[in-house]
Protein backbone atom coordinates (compact mmCIF):
# COMPACT_ATOMS: atom_id res chain seq x y z
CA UNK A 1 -15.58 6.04 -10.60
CA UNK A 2 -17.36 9.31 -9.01
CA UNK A 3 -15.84 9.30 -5.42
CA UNK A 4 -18.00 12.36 -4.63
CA UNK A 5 -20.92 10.06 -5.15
CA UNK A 6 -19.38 7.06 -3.39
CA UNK A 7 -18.92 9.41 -0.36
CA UNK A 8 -22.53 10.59 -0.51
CA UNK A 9 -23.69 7.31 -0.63
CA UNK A 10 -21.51 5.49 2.10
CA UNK A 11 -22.58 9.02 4.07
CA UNK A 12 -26.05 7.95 3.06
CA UNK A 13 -25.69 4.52 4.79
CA UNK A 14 -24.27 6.16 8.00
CA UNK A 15 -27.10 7.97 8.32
CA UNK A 16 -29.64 5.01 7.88
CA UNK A 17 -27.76 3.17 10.50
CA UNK A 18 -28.01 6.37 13.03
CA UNK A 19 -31.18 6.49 12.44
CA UNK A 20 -31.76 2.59 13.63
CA UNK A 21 -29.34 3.45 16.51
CA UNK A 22 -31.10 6.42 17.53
CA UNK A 23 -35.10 4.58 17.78
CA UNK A 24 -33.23 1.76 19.51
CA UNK A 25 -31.90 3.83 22.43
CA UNK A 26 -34.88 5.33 22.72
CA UNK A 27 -37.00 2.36 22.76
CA UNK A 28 -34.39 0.81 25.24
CA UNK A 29 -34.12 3.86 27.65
CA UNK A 30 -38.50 4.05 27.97
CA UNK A 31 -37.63 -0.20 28.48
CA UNK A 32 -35.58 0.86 31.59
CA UNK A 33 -37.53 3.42 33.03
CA UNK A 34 -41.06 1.78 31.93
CA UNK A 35 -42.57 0.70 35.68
CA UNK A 36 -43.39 -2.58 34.44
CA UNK A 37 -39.22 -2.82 34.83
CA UNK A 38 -39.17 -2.18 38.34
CA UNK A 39 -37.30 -4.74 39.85
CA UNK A 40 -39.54 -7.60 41.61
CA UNK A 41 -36.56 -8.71 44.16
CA UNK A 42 -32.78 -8.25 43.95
CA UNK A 43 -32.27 -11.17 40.97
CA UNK A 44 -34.14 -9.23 38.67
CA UNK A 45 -32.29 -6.72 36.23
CA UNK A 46 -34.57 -6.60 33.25
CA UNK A 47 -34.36 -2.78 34.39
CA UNK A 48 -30.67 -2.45 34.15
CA UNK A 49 -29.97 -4.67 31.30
CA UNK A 50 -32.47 -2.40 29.54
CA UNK A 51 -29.96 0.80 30.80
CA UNK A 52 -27.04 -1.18 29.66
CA UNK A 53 -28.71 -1.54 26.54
CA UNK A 54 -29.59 2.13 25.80
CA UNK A 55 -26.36 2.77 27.15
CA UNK A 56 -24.31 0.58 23.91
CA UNK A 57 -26.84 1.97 21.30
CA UNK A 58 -26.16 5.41 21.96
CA UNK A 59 -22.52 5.04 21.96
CA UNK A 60 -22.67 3.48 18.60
CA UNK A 61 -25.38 6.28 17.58
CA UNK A 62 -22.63 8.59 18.63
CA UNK A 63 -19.61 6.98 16.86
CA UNK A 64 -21.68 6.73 13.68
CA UNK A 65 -22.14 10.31 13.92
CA UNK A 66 -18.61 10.74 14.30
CA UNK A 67 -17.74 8.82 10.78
CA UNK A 68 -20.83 10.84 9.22
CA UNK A 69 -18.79 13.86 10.26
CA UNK A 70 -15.24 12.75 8.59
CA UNK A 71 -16.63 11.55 5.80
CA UNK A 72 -18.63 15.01 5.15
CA UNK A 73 -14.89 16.58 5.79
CA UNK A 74 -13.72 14.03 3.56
CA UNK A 75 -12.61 15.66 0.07
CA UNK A 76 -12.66 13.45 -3.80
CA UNK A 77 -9.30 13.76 -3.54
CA UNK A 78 -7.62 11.75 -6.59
CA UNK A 79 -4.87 10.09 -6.77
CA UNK A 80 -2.56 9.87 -9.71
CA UNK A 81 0.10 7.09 -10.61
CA UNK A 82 2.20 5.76 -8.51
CA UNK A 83 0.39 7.88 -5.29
CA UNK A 84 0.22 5.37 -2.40
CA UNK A 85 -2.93 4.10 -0.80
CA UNK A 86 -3.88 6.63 1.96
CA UNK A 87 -7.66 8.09 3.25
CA UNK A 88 -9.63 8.87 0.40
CA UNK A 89 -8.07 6.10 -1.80
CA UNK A 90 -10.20 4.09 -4.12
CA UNK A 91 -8.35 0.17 -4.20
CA UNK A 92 -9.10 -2.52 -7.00
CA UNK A 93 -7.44 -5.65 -5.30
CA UNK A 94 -7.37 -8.94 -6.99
CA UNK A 95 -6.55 -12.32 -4.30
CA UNK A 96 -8.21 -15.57 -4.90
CA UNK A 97 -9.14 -14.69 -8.71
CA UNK A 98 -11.58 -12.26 -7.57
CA UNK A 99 -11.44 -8.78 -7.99
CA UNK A 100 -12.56 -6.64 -4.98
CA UNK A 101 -13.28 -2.76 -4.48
CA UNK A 102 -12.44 -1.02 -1.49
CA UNK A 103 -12.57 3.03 0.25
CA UNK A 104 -10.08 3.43 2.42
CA UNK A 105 -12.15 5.56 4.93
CA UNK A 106 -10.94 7.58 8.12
CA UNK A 107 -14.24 5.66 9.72
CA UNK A 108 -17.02 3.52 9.24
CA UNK A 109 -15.12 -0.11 8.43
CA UNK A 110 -16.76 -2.77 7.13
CA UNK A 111 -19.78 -0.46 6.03
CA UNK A 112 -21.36 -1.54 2.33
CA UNK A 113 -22.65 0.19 -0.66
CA UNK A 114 -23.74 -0.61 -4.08
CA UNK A 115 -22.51 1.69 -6.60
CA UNK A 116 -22.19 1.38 -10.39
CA UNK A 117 -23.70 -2.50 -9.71
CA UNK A 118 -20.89 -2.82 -8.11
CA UNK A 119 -20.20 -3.64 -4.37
CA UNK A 120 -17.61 -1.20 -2.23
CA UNK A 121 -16.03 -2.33 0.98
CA UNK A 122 -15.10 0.43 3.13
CA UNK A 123 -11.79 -0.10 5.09
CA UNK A 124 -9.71 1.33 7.50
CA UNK A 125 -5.62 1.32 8.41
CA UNK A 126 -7.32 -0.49 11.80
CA UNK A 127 -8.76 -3.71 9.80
CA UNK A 128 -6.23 -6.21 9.13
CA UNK A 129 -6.49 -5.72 5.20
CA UNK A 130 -6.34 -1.70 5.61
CA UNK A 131 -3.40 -1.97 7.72
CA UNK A 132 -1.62 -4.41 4.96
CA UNK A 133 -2.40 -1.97 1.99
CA UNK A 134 -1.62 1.52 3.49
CA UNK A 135 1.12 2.64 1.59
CA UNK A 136 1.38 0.41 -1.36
CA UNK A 137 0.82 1.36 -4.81
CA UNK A 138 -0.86 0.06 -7.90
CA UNK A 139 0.40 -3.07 -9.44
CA UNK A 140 2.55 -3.46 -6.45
CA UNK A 141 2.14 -7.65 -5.39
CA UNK A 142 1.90 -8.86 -2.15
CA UNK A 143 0.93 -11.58 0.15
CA UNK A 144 -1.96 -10.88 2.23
CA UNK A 145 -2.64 -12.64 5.46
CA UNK A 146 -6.52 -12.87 5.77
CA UNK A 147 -8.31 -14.56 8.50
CA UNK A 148 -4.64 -16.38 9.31
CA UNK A 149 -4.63 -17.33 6.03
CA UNK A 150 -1.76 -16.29 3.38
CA UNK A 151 -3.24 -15.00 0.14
CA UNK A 152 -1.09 -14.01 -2.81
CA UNK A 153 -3.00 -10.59 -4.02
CA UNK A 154 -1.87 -7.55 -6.79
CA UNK A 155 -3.31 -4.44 -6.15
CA UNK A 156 -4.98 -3.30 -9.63
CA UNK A 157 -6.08 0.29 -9.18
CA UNK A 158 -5.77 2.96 -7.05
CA UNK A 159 -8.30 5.89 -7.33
């Protein structure tokens, strides 16, 4: 597979998610300063919720922008043989008789993207799974515990 173009395109996501993240805060920060938020007595916080609000979305706006930023850094780097899963890796996992595709990414876990009809899970060595598969190798066997659940799972690829 073309990691440069599964980079641009998870990048590509990032971006339509800042973008959402960005109208948000702004929507919610005119909510809490709009006069019609002025508080009627002291039980009413439609004013501050509103802050609190603006507050969470531009935090997230500003961690988005954070992965954007490693993920531009982020080289194709490919792995040969034997190489163990790292940033940058490209996984093929099979568990449950499915097969699964994952991007070990610096940031961003959990984020989607279609590519080659075919649907890429980015992870990270914080999520559960990433922290199970960081240094294993292709064709190595193990047994995944998933939602507290063991799973028996063989790693097929690593890109």
């Amino acid at each position: 597979m073309n990691k440069r173009a599964i980079i641009k395109k998870i990048i590509a996501r990032l971006t339509d998610e800042l973008e959402i993240y960005f109208r948000a805060a702004q929507f919610s920060r005119a909510e809490a300063t709009h006069e019609s938020n002025k508080p009627e007595n002291k039980y009413d916080t439609r004013g501050l919720e509103a802050s609190y609000l603006a507050r969470g979305q531009s935090k997230q706006a500003a961690e988005i922008e954070a992965a954007i930023a490693e993920f531009e850094k982020l080289g194709a780097k490919k792995f040969a043989a034997g190489d163990a899963i790292a940033v940058g890796a490209l996984v093929e996992l099979e568990h449950g008789g499915e097969k699964s595709i994952y991007f070990f990414g610096p940031r961003a876990g959990g984020t989607e993207i279609l590519h080659d009809q075919k649907e890429i899970l980015v992870i990270t060595s914080q999520s559960p799974l990433g922290e199970q598969l960081l240094g294993k190798k292709s064709g190595d066997e193990l047994e995944l515990i998933l939602g507290g659940a063991k799973q028996s799972a063989r790693i097929l690829k690593v890109e």
